[in-house]
N, C-alpha and C. Protein backbone atom coordinates (compact mmCIF):
# COMPACT_ATOMS: atom_id res chain seq x y z
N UNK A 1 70.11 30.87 98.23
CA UNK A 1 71.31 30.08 98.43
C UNK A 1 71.54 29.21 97.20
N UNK A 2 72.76 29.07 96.65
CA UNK A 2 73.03 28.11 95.70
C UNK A 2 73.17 26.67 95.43
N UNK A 3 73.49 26.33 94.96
CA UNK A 3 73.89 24.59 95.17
C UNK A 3 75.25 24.51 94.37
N UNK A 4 76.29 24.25 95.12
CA UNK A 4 77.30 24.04 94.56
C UNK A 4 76.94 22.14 94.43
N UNK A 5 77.60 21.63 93.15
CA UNK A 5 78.03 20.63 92.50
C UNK A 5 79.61 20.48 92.05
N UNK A 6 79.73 19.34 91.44
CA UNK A 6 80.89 19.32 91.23
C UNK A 6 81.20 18.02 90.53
N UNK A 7 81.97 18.10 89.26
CA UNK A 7 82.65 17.61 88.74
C UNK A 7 83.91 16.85 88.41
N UNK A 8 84.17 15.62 88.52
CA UNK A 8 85.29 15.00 88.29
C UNK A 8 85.40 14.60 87.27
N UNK A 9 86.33 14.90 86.40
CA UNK A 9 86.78 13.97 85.21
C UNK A 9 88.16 13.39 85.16
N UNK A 10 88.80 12.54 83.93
CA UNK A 10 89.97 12.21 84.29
C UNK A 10 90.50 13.12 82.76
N UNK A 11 91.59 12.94 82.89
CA UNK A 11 92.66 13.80 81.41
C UNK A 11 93.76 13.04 81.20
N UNK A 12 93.80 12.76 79.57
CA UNK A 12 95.49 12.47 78.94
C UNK A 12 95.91 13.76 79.44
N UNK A 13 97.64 13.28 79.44
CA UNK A 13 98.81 14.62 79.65
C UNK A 13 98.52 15.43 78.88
N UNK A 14 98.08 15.37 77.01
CA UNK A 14 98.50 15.75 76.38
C UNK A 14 96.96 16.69 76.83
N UNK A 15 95.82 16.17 77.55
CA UNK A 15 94.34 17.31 77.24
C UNK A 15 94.36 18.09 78.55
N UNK A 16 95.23 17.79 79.59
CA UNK A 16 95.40 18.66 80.59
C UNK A 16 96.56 20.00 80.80
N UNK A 17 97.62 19.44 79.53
CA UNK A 17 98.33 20.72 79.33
C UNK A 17 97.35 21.71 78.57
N UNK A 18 96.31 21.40 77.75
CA UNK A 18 95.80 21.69 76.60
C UNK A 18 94.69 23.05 78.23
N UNK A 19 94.24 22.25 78.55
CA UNK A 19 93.20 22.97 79.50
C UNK A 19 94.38 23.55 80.19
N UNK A 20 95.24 23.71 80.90
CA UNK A 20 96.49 24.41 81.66
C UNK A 20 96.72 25.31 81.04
N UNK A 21 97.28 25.75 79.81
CA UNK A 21 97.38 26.44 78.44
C UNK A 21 96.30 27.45 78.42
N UNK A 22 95.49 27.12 78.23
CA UNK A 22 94.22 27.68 78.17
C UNK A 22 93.79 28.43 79.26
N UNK A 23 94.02 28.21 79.98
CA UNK A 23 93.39 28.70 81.75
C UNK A 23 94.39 29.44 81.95
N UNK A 24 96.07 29.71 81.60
CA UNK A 24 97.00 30.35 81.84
C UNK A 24 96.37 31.67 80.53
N UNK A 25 96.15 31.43 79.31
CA UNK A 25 95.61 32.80 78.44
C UNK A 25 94.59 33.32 78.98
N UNK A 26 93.65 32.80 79.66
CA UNK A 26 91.78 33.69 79.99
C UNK A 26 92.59 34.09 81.21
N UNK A 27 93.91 34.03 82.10
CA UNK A 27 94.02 34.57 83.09
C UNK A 27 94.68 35.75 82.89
N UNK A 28 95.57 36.01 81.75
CA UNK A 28 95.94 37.17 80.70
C UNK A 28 95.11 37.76 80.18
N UNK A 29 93.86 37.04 79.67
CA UNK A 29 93.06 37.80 78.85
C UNK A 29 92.34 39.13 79.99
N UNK A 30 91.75 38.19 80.91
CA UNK A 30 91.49 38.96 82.26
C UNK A 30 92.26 40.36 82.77
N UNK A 31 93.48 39.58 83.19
CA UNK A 31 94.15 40.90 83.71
C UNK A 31 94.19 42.44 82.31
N UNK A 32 94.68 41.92 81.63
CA UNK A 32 94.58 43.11 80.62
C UNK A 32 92.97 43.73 80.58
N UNK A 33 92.35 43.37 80.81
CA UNK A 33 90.96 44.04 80.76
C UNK A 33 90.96 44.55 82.04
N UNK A 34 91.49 44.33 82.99
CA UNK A 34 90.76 44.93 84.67
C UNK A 34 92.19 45.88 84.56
N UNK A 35 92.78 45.64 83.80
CA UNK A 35 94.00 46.53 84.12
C UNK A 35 93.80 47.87 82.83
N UNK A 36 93.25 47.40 81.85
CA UNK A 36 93.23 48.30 80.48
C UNK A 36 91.81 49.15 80.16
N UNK A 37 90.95 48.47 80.67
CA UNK A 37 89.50 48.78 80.64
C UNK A 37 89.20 50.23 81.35
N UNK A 38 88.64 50.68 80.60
CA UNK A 38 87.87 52.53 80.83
C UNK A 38 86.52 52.29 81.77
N UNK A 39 85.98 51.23 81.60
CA UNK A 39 84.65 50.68 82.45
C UNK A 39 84.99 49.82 83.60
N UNK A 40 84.66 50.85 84.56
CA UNK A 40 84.91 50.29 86.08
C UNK A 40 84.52 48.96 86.34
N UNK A 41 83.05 49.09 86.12
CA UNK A 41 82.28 47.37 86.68
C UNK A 41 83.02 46.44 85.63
N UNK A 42 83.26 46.98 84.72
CA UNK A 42 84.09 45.70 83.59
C UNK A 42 85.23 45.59 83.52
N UNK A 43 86.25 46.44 84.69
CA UNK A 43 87.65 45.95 84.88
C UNK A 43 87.17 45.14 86.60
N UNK A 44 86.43 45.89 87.39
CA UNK A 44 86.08 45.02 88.58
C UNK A 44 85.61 43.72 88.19
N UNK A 45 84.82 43.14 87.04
CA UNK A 45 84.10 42.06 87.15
C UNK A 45 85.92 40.95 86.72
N UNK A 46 86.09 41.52 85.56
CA UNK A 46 87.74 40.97 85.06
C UNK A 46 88.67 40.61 85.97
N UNK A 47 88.71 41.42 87.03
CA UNK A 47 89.96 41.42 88.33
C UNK A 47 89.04 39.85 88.97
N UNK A 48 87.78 40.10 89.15
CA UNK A 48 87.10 38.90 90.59
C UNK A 48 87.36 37.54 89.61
N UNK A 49 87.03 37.78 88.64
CA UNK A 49 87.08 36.87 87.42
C UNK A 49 88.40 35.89 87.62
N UNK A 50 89.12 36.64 87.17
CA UNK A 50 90.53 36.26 87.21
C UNK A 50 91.29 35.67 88.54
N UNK A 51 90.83 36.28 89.74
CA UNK A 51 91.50 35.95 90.50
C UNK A 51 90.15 34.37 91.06
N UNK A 52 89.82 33.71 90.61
CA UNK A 52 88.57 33.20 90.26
C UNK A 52 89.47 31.70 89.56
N UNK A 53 90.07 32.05 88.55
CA UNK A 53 90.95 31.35 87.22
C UNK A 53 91.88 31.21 87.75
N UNK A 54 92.79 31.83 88.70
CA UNK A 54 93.69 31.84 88.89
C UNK A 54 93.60 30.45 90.28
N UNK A 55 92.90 30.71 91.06
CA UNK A 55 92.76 29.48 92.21
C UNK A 55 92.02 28.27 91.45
N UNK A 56 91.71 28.23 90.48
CA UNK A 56 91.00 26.94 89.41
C UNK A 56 92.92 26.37 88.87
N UNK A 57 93.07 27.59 88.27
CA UNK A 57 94.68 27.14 87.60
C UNK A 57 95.23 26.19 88.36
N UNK A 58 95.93 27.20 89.82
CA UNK A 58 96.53 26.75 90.75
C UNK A 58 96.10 25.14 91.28
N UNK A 59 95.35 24.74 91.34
CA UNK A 59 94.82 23.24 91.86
C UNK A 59 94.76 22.34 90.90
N UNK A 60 94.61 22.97 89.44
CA UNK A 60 94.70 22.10 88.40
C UNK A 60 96.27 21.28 88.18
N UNK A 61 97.12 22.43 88.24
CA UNK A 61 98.36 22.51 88.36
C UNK A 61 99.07 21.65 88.99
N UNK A 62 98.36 21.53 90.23
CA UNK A 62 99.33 21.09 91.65
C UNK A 62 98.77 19.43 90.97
N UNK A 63 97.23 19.31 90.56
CA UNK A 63 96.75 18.03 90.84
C UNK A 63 97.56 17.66 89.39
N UNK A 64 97.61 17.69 88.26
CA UNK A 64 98.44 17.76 87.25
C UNK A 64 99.78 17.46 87.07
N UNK A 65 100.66 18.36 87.92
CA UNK A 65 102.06 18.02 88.45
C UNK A 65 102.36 16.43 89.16
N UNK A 66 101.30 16.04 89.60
CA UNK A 66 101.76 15.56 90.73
C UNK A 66 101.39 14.07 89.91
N UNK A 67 100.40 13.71 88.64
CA UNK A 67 100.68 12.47 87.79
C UNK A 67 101.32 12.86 87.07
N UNK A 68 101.92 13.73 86.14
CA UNK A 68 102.54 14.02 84.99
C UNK A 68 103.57 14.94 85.63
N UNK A 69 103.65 15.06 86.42
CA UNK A 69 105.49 15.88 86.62
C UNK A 69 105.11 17.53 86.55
N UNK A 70 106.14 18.12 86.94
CA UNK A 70 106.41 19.72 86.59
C UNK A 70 106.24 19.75 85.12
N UNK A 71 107.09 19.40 84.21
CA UNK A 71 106.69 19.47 82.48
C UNK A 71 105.30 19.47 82.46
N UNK A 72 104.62 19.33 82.91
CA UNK A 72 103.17 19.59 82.17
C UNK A 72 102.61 21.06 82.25
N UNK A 73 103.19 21.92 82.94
CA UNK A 73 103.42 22.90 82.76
C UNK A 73 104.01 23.83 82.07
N UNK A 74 104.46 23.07 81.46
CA UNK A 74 106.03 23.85 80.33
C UNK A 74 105.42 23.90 79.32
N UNK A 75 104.59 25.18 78.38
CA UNK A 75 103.63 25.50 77.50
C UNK A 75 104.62 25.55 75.78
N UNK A 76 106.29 25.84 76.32
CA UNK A 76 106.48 26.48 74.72
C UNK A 76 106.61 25.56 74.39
N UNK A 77 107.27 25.56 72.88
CA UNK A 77 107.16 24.85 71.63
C UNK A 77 108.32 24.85 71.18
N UNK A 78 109.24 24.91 72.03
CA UNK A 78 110.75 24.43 71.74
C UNK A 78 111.33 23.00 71.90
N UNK A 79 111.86 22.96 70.35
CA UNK A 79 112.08 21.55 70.40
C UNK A 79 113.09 21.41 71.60
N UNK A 80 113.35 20.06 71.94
CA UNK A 80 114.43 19.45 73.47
C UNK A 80 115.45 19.48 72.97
């Protein structure tokens, strides 16, 4: 049996888009491998992976949104 733990930290806007950003590419990086990959156990491990990143994203997101707004989500680089 394991021991789950757990971590709290706090984040500027500017280091939680930075981790949001980031967690939105390894969830791309993922799918293209479980989707592109010739090696079964290494597109299966990519798919559990991902969908793994994807419920980490999702809560980061919601908890994120909800001090810093929807924009903290908004990744491009177009000026306003």
């Amino acid at each position: 049996m394991s021991v789950l733990r757990e971590l709290k930290t706090s984040l500027l806007d500017w280091e939680a888009r930075v981790v949001l950003e980031s967690l939105s590419r390894e969830i791309q990086r993922l799918k293209d491998i479980a989707e592109n990959s010739t090696d079964e156990d290494e597109a299966a491990d990519a798919g559990n992976d991902c969908l793994e990143v994807v419920g980490l994203n999702e809560r980061l997101e919601t908890e994120a949104a909800s001090v810093f707004g929807d924009q903290i989500k908004d990744f491009s680089r177009d000026e306003v």
